[in-house]
C-alpha atoms as a PDB file:
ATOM      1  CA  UNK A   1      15.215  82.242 -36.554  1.00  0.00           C
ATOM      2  CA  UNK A   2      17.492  83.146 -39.395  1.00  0.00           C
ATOM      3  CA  UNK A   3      21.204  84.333 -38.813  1.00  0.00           C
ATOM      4  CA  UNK A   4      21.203  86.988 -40.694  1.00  0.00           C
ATOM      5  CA  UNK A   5      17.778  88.883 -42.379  1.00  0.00           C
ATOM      6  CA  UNK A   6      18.144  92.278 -44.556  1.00  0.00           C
ATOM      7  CA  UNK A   7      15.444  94.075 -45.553  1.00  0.00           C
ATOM      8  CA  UNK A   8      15.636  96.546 -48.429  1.00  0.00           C
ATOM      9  CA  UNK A   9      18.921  97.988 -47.241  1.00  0.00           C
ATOM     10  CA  UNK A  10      20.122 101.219 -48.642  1.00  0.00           C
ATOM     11  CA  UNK A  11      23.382 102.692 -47.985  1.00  0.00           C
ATOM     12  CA  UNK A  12      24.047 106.077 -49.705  1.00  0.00           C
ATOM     13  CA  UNK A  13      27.603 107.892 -49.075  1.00  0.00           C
ATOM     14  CA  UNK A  14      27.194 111.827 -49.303  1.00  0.00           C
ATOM     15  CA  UNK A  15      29.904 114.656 -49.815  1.00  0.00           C
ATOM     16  CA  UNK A  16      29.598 118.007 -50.036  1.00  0.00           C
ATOM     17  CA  UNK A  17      32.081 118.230 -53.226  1.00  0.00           C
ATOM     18  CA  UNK A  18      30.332 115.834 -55.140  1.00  0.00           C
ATOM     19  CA  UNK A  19      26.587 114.076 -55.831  1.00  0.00           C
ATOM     20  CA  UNK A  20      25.495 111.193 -53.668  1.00  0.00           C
ATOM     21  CA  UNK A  21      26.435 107.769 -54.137  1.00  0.00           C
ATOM     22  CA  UNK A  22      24.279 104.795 -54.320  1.00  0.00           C
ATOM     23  CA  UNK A  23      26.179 101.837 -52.755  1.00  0.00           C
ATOM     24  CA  UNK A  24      23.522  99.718 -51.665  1.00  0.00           C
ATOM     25  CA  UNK A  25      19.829 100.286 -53.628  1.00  0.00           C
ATOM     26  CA  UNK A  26      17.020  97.859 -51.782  1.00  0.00           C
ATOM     27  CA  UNK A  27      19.032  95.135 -51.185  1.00  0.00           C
ATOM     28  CA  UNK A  28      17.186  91.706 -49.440  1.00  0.00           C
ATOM     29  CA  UNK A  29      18.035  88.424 -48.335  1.00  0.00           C
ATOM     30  CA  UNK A  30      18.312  86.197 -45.353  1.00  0.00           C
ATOM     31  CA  UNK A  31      20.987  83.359 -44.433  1.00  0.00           C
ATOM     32  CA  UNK A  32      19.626  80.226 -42.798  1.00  0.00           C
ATOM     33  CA  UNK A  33      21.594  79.102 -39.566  1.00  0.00           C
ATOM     34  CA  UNK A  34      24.577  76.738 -40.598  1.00  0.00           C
ATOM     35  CA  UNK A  35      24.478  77.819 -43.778  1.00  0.00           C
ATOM     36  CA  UNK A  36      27.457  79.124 -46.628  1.00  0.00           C
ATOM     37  CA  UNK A  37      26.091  81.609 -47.938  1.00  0.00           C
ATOM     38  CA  UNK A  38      28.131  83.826 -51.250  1.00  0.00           C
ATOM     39  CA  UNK A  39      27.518  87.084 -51.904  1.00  0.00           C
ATOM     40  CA  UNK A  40      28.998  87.681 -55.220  1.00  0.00           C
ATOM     41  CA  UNK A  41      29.250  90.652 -57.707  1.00  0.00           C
ATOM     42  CA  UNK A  42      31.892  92.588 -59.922  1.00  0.00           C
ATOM     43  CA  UNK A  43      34.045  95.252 -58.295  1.00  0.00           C
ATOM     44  CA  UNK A  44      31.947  97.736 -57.049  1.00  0.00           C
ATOM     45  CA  UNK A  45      28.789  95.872 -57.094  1.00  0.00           C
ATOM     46  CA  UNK A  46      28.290  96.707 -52.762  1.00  0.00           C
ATOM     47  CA  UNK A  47      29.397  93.814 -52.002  1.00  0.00           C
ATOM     48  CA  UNK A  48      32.194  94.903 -48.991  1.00  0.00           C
ATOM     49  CA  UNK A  49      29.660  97.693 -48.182  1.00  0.00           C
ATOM     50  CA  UNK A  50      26.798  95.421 -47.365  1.00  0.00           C
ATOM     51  CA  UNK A  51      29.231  93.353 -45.376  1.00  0.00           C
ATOM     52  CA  UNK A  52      30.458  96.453 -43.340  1.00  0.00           C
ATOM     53  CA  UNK A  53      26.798  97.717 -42.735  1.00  0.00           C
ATOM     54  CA  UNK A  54      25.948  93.780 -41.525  1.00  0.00           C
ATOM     55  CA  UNK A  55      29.021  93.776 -39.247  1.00  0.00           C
ATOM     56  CA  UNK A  56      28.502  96.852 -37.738  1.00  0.00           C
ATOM     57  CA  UNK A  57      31.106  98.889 -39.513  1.00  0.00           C
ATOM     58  CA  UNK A  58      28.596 101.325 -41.569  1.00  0.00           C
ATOM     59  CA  UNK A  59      25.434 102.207 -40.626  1.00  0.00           C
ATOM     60  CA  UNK A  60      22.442 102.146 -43.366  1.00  0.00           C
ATOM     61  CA  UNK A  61      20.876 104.713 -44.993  1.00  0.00           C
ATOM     62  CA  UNK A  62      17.587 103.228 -44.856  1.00  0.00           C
ATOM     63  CA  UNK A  63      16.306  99.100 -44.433  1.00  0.00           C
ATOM     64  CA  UNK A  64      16.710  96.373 -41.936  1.00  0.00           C
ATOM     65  CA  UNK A  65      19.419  94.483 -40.865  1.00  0.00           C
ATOM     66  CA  UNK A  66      18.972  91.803 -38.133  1.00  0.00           C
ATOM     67  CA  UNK A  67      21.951  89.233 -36.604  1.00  0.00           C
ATOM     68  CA  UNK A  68      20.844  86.600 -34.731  1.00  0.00           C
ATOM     69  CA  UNK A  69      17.894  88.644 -34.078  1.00  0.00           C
ATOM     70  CA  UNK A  70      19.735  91.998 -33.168  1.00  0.00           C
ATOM     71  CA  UNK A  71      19.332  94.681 -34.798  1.00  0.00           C
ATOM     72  CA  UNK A  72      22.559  96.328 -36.153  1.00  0.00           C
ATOM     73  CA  UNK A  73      21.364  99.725 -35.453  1.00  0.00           C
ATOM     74  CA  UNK A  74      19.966  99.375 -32.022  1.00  0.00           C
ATOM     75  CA  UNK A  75      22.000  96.573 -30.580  1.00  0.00           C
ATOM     76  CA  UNK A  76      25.751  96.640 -32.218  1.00  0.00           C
ATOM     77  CA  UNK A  77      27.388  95.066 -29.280  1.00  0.00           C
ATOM     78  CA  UNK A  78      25.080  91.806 -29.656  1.00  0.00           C
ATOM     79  CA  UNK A  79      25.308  91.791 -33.068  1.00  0.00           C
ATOM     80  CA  UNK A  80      29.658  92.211 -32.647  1.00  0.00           C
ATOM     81  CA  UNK A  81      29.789  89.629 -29.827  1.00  0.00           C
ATOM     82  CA  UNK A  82      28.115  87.374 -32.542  1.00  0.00           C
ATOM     83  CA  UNK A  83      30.194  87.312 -34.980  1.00  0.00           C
ATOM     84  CA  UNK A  84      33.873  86.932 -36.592  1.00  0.00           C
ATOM     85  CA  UNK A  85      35.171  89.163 -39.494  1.00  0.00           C
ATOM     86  CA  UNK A  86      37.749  89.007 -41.927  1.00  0.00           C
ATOM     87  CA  UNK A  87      37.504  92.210 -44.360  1.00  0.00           C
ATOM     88  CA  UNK A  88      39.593  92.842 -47.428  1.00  0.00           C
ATOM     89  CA  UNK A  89      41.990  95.076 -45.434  1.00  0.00           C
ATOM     90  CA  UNK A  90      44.594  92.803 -44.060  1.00  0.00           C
ATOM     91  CA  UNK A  91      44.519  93.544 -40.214  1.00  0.00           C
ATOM     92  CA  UNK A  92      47.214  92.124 -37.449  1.00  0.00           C
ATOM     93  CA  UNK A  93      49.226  93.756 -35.320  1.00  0.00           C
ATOM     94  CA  UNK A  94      52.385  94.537 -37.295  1.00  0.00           C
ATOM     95  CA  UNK A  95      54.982  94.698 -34.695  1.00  0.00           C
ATOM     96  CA  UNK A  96      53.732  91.233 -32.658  1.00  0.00           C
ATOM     97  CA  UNK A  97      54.869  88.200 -33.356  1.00  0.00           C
ATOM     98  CA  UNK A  98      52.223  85.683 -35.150  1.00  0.00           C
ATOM     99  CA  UNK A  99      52.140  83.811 -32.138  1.00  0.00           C
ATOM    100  CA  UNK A 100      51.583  86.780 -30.225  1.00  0.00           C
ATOM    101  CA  UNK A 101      48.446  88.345 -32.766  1.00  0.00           C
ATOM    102  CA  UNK A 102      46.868  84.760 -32.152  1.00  0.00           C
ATOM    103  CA  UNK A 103      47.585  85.225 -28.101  1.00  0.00           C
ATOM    104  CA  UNK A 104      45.953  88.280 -27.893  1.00  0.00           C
ATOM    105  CA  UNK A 105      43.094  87.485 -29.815  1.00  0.00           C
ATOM    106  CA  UNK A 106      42.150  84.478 -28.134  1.00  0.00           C
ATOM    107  CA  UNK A 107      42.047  86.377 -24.620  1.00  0.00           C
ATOM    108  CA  UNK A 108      40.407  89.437 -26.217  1.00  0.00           C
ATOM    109  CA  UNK A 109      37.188  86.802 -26.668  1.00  0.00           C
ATOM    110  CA  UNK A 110      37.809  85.325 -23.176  1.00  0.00           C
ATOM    111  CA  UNK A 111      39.589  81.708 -23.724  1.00  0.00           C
ATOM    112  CA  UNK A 112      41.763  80.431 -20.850  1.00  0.00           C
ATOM    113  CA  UNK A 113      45.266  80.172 -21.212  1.00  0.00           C
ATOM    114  CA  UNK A 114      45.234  76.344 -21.921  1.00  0.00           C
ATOM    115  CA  UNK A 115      42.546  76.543 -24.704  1.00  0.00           C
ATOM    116  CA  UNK A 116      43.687  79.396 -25.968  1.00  0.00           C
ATOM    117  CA  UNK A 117      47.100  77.531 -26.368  1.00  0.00           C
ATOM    118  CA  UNK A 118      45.352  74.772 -27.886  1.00  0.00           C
ATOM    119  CA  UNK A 119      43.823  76.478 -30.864  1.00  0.00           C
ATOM    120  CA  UNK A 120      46.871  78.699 -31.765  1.00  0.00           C
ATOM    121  CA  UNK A 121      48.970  75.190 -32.345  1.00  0.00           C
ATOM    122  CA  UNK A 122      46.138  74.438 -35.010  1.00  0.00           C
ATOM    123  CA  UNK A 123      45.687  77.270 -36.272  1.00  0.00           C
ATOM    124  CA  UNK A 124      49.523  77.751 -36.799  1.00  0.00           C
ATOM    125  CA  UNK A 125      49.431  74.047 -38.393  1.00  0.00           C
ATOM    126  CA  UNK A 126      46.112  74.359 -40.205  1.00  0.00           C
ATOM    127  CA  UNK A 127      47.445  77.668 -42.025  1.00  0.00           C
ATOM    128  CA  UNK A 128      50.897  76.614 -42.624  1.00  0.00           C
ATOM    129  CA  UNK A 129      52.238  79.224 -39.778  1.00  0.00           C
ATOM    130  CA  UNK A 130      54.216  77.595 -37.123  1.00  0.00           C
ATOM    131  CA  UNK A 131      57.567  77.942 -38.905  1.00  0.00           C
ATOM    132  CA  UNK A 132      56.650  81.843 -38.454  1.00  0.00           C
ATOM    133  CA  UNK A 133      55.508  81.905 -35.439  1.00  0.00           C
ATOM    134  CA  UNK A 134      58.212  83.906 -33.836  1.00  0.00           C
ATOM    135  CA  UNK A 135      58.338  86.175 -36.570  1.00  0.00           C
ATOM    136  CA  UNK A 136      56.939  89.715 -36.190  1.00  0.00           C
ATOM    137  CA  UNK A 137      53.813  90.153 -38.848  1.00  0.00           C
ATOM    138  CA  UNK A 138      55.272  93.150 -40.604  1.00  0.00           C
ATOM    139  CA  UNK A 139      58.005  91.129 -41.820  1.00  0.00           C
ATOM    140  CA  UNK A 140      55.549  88.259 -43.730  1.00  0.00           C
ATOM    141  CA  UNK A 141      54.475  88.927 -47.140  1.00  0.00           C
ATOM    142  CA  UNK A 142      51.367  90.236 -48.013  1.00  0.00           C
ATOM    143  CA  UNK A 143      50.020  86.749 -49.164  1.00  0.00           C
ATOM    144  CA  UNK A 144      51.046  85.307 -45.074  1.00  0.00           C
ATOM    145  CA  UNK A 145      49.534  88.365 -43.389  1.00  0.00           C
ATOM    146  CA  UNK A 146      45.971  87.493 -45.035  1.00  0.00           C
ATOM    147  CA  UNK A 147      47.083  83.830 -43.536  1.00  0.00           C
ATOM    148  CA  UNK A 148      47.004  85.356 -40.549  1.00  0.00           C
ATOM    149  CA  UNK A 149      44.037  87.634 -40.512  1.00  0.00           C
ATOM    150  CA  UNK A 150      41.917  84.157 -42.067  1.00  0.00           C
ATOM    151  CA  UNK A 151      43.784  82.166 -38.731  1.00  0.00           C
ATOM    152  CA  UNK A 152      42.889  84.689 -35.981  1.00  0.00           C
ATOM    153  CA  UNK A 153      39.258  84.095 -36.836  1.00  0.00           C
ATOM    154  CA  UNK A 154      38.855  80.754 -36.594  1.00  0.00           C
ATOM    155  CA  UNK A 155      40.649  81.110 -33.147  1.00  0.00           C
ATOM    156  CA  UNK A 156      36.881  82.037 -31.764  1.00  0.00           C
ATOM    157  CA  UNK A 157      33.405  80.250 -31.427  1.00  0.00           C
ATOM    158  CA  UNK A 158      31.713  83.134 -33.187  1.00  0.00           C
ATOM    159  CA  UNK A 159      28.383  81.702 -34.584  1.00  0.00           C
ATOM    160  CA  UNK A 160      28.556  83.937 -37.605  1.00  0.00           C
ATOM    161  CA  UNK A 161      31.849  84.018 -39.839  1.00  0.00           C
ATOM    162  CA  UNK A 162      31.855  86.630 -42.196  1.00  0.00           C
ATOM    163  CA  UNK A 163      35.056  86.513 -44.625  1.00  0.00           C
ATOM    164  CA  UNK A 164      35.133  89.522 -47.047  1.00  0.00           C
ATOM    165  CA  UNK A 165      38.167  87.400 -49.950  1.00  0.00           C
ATOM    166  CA  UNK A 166      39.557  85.500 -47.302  1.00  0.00           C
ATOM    167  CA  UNK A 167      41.517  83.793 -49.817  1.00  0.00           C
ATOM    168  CA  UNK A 168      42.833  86.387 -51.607  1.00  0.00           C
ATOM    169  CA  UNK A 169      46.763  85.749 -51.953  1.00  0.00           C
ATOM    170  CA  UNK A 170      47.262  82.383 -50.549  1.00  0.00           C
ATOM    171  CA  UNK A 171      49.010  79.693 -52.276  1.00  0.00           C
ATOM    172  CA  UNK A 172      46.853  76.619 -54.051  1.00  0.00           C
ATOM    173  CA  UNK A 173      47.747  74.401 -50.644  1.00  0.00           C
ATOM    174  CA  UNK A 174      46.533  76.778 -47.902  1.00  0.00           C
ATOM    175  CA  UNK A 175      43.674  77.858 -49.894  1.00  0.00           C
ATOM    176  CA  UNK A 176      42.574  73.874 -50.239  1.00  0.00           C
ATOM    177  CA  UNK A 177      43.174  73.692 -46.547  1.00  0.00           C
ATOM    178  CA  UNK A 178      41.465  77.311 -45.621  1.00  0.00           C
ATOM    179  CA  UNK A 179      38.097  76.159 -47.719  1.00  0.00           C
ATOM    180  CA  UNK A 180      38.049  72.529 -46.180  1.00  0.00           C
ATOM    181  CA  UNK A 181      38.519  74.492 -42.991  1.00  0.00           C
ATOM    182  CA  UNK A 182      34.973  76.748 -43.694  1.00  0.00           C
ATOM    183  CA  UNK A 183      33.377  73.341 -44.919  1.00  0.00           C
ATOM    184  CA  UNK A 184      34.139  71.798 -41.341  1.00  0.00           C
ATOM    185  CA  UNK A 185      32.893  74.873 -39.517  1.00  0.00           C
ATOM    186  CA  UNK A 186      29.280  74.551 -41.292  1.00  0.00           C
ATOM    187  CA  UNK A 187      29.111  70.946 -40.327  1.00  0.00           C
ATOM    188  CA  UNK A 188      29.358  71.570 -36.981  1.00  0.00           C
ATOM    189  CA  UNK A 189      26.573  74.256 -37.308  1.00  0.00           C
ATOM    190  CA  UNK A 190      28.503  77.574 -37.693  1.00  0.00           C
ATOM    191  CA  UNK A 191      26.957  80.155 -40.312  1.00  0.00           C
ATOM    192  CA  UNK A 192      29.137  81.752 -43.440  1.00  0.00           C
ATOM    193  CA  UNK A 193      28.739  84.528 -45.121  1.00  0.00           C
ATOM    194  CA  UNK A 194      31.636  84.691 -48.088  1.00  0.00           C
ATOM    195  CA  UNK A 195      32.492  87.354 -50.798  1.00  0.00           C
ATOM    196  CA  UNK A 196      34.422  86.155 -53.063  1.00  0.00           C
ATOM    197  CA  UNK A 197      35.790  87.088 -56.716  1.00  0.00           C
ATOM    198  CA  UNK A 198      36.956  83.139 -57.365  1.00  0.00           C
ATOM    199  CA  UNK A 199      33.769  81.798 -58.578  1.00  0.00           C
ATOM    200  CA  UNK A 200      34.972  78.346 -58.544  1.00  0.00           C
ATOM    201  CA  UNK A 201      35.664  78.367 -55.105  1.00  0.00           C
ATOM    202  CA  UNK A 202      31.749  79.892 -54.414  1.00  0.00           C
ATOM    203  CA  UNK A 203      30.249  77.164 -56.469  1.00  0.00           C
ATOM    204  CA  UNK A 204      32.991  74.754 -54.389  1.00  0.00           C
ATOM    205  CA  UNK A 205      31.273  75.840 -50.945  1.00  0.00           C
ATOM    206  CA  UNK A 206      27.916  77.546 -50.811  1.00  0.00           C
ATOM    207  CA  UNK A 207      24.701  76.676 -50.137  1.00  0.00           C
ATOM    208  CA  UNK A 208      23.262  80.014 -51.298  1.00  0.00           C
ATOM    209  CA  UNK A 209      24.030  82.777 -53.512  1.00  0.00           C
ATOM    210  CA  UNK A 210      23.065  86.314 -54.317  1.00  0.00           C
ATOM    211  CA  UNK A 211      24.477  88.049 -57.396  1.00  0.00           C
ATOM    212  CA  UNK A 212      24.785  91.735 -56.898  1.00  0.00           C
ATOM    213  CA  UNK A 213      25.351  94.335 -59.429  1.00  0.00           C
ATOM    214  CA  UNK A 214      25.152  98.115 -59.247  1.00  0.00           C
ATOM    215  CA  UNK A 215      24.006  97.793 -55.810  1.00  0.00           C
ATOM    216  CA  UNK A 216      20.982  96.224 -56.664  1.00  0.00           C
ATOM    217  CA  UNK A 217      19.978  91.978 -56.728  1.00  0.00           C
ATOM    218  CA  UNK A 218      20.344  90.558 -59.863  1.00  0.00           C
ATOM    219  CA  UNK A 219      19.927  86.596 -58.428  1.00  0.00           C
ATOM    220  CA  UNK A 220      19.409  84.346 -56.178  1.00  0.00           C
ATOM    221  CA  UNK A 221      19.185  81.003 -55.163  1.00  0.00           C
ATOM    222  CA  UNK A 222      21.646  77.650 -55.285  1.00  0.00           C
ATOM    223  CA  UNK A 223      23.576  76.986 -58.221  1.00  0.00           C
ATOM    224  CA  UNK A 224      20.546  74.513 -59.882  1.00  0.00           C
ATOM    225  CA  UNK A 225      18.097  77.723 -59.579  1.00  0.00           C
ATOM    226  CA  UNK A 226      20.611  80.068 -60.716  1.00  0.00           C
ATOM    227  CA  UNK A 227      20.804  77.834 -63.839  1.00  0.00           C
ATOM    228  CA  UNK A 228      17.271  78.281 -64.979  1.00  0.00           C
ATOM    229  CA  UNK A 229      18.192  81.908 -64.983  1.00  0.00           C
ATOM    230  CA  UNK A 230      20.633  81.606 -67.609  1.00  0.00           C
ATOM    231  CA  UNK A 231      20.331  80.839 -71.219  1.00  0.00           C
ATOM    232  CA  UNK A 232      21.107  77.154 -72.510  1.00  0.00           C
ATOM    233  CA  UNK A 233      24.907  77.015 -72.384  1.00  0.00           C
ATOM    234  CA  UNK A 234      26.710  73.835 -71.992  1.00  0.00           C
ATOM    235  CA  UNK A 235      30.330  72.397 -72.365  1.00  0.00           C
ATOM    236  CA  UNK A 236      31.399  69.262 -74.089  1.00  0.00           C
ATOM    237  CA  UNK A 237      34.886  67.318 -73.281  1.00  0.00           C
ATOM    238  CA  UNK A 238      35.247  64.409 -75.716  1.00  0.00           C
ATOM    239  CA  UNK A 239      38.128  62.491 -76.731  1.00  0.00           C
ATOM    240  CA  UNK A 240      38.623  60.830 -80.514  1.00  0.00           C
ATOM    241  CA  UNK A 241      40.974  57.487 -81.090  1.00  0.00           C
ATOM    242  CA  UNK A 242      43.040  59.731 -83.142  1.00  0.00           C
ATOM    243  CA  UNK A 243      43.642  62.872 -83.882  1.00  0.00           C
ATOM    244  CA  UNK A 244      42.138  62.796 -87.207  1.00  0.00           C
ATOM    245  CA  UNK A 245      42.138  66.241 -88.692  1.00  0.00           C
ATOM    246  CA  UNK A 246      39.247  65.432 -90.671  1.00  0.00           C
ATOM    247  CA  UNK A 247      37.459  65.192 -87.231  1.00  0.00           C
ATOM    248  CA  UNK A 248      38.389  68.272 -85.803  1.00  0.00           C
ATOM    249  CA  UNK A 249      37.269  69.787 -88.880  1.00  0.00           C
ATOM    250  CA  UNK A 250      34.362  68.637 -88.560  1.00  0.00           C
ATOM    251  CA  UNK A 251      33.711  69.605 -85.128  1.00  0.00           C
ATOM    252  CA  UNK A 252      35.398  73.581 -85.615  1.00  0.00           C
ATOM    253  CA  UNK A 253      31.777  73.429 -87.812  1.00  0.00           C
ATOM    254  CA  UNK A 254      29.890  72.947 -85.029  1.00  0.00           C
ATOM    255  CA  UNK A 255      29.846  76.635 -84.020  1.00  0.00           C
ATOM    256  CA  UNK A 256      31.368  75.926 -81.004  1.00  0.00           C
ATOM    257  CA  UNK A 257      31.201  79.898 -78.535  1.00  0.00           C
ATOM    258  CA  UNK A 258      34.237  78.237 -77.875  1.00  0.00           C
ATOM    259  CA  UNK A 259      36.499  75.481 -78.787  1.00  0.00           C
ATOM    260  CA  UNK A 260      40.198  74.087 -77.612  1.00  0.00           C
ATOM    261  CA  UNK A 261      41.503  71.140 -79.304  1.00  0.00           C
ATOM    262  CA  UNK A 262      44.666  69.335 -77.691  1.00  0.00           C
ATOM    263  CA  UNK A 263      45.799  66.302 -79.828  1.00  0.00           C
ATOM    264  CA  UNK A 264      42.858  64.262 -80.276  1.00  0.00           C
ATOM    265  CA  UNK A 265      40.923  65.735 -76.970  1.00  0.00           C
ATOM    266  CA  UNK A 266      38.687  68.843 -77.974  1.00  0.00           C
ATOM    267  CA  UNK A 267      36.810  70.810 -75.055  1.00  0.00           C
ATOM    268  CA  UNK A 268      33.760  73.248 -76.539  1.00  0.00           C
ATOM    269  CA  UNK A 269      31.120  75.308 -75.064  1.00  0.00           C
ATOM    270  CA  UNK A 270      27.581  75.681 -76.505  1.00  0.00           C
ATOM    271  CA  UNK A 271      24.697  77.786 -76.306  1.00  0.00           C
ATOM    272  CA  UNK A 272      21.396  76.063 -77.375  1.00  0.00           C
ATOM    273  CA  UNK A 273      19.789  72.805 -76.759  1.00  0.00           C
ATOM    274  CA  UNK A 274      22.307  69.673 -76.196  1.00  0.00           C
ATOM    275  CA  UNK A 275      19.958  67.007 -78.341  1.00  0.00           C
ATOM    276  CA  UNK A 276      20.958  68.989 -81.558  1.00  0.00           C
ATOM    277  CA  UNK A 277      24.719  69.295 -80.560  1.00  0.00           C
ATOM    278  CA  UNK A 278      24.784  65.279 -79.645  1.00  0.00           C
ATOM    279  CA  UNK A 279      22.746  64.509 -82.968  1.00  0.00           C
ATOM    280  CA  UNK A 280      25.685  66.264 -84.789  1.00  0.00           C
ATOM    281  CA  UNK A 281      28.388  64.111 -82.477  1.00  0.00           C
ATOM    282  CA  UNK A 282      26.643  60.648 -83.221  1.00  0.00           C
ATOM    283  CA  UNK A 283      26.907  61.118 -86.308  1.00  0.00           C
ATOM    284  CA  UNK A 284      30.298  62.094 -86.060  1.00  0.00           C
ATOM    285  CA  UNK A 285      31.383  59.343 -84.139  1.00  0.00           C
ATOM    286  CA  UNK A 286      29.950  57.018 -86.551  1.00  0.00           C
ATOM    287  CA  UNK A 287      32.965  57.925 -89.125  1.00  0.00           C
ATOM    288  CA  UNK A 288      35.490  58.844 -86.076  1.00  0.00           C
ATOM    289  CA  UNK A 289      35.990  56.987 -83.231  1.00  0.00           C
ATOM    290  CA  UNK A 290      35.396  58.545 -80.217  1.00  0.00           C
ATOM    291  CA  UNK A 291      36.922  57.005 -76.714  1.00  0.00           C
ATOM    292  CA  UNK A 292      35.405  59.762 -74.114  1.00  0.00           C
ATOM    293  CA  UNK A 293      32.490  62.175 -74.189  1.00  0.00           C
ATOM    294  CA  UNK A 294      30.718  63.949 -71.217  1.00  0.00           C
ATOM    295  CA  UNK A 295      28.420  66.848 -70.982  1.00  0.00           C
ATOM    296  CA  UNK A 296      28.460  69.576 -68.788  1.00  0.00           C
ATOM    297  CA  UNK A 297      25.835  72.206 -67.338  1.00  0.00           C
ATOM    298  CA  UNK A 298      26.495  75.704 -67.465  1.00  0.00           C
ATOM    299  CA  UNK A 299      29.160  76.360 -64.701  1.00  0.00           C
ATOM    300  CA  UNK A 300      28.754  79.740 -62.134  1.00  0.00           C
ATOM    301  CA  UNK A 301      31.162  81.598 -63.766  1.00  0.00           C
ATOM    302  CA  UNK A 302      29.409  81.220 -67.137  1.00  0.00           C
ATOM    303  CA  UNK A 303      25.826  82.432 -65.387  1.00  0.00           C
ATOM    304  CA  UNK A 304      27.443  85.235 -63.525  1.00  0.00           C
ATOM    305  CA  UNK A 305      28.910  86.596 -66.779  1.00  0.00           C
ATOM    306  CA  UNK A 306      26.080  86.383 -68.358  1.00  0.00           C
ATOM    307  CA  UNK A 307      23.511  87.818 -65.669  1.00  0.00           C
ATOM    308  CA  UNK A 308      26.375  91.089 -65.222  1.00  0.00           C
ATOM    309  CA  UNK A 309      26.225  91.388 -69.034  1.00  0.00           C
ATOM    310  CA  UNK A 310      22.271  91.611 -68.803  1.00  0.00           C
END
C-alpha cells in the first residue's frame, strides 16, 4: 500500500462576486511508504491547496485522495490521526510558553508524562530552543515561531509528515539541523511530503518530485528522470594557472548562457552537447594551463525554470 494516492484531484473555489477558480485541474500522484517526496511549483501553482485537501483541511471538488488507505472524504479522522502538519501559517499558542506549546502537544497525541518530557528536551536542543523555553511564543520572532511550529511536529510518531516551507525563516544552522532531522525520520521508515520554494534543499532530500504549474502536472519523477525532460544544459567550473586575460578571452567566446570569472577561476553554464564545449577547452588548455576542470549536469533549479517557462 502506498501512503498517500491522488487521483485526478480537482479543487475549484466559487464566489458569487466573481468566476470560479481553478486551484487544482486533474492532479495525480502517489508517495511510496518511507519516502521524501517534493511537491514543487511557483507561487500559486496549488501547491498549499493540494496539501490542505490531502490533510483534511479542504475538501475536493472532484478526484481521489487516499492516506494510508483512508479516504479523506469519508474517513478524515483516520486520515488526521495519521498524520503531522506543518502549513505555511505559523501556528503555536501565542500566550504559552515554548515549553508549554511542546507540553500540550505531546499529551494532545497521548504520550506519558516521562516521554513526553523526553522529546521536548530534544526537540528544544535539536531546534536551538531551550534558551527560550520559558519564554511566551508571542514574544519570539517570526523566524523562532516557525522553529517552533517545525519542533511540535516532530514531538509525535505520525507516519505521514507533511511540511508545507517548513524552513521558511530559519537561520543556515537550524535549517542544516531541521533537514538532517527529516533525513533521519525517513530512515527509520516515516513518509514526507515537502513543499518547498528552496530548490536546493528539494534536490538535497527527496526521493520524488512533482512539478506543478497552473494547477496542473508539468513533471515527475527523481532528479535523473527529470533531467531527460530538460534540454542539454550543463555547467563548467575550471581553474587556469594564471589569470591570463588572453584566456578568459578566449573562453567569454565560448557563448557561455552564463559566465563568472574570479581571478583565474571561471564558472559557465551551457546549453548544447558537452563534447563540443570540451573540444573547445582542450584546445584551450593546450596554450593555457589549466589546474581544475569539472562538469556538471543540469541542476533542479535550472529544469524547474525551464519546465515553468514551457
Amino acid at each position: 500500500m502506498n501512503a498517500i494516492e491522488v487521483a485526478n484531484l480537482v479543487k475549484v473555489f466559487t464566489s458569487r462576486r466573481r468566476s470560479p477558480i481553478t486551484a487544482v485541474n486533474d492532479v495525480s500522484f502517489y508517495v511510496k511508504q518511507g519516502e521524501i517526496f517534493g511537491l514543487l511549483g511557483p507561487n500559486g501553482a496549488g501547491k498549499t491547496t493540494t496539501v490542505r485537501i490531502l490533510t483534511t483541511i479542504l475538501r475536493p471538488t472532484s478526484g481521489s485522495v487516499q492516506v494510508m488507505g483512508h479516504d479523506v472524504n469519508k474517513d478524515p479522522l483516520k486520515v488526521r490521526e495519521q498524520i503531522a502538519v506543518v502549513l505555511q501559517e505559523t501556528a503555536v499558542e501565542t500566550l504559552l510558553s515554548v515549553r508549554d506549546n511542546l507540553t500540550i502537544y505531546g499529551k494532545l497525541h497521548h504520550l506519558s508524562s516521562k516521554e513526553n518530557s523526553r522529546r521536548i528536551d530534544w526537540v528544544l536542543e535539536q531546534f536551538g530552543l531551550k534558551e527560550k523555553q520559558k519564554e511566551k511564543a508571542q514574544d519570539l520572532s517570526g523566524g523562532l515561531r516557525r522553529r517552533l511550529q517545525v519542533a511540535k511536529v516532530f514531538m509525535v510518531d505520525s507516519p505521514i509528515l507533511f511540511l508545507d516551507e517548513a524552513t521558511t525563516g530559519m537561520d543556515p544552522i537550524i535549517k542544516r539541523q531541521t533537514l538532517e532531522a527529516i533525513r533521519d525520520l525517513a530512515r527509520k521508515g516515516k513518509t514526507i511530503l515537502l513543499t518547498t520554494q528552496l530548490l536546493e534543499e528539494a534536490e538535497a532530500l527527496c526521493d520524488h518530485i512533482v512539478i506543478i504549474n497552473k494547477g496542473k502536472t508539468i513533471a515527475s519523477g527523481n532528479l535523473d528522470k527529470l533531467r531527460t525532460l530538460s534540454t542539454k544544459r550543463f555547467h563548467v567550473s575550471l581553474s587556469f594557472a594564471k589569470a591570463w586575460p588572453e584566456a578568459m578571452e578566449a573562453v567569454k567566446q565560448l557563448n557561455p548562457i552564463s559566465i563568472n570569472i574570479n581571478d583565474q577561476h571561471v564558472e559557465m553554464s551551457f546549453d548544447g552537447e558537452e563534447a563540443v564545449i570540451l573540444e573547445h577547452l582542450s584546445k584551450l588548455s593546450a596554450r593555457w594551463k589549466i589546474e581544475r576542470f569539472e562538469v556538471r549536469g543540469a541542476d533542479l533549479e535550472d529544469i524547474f525554470v525551464e519546465l515553468i517557462e514551457k
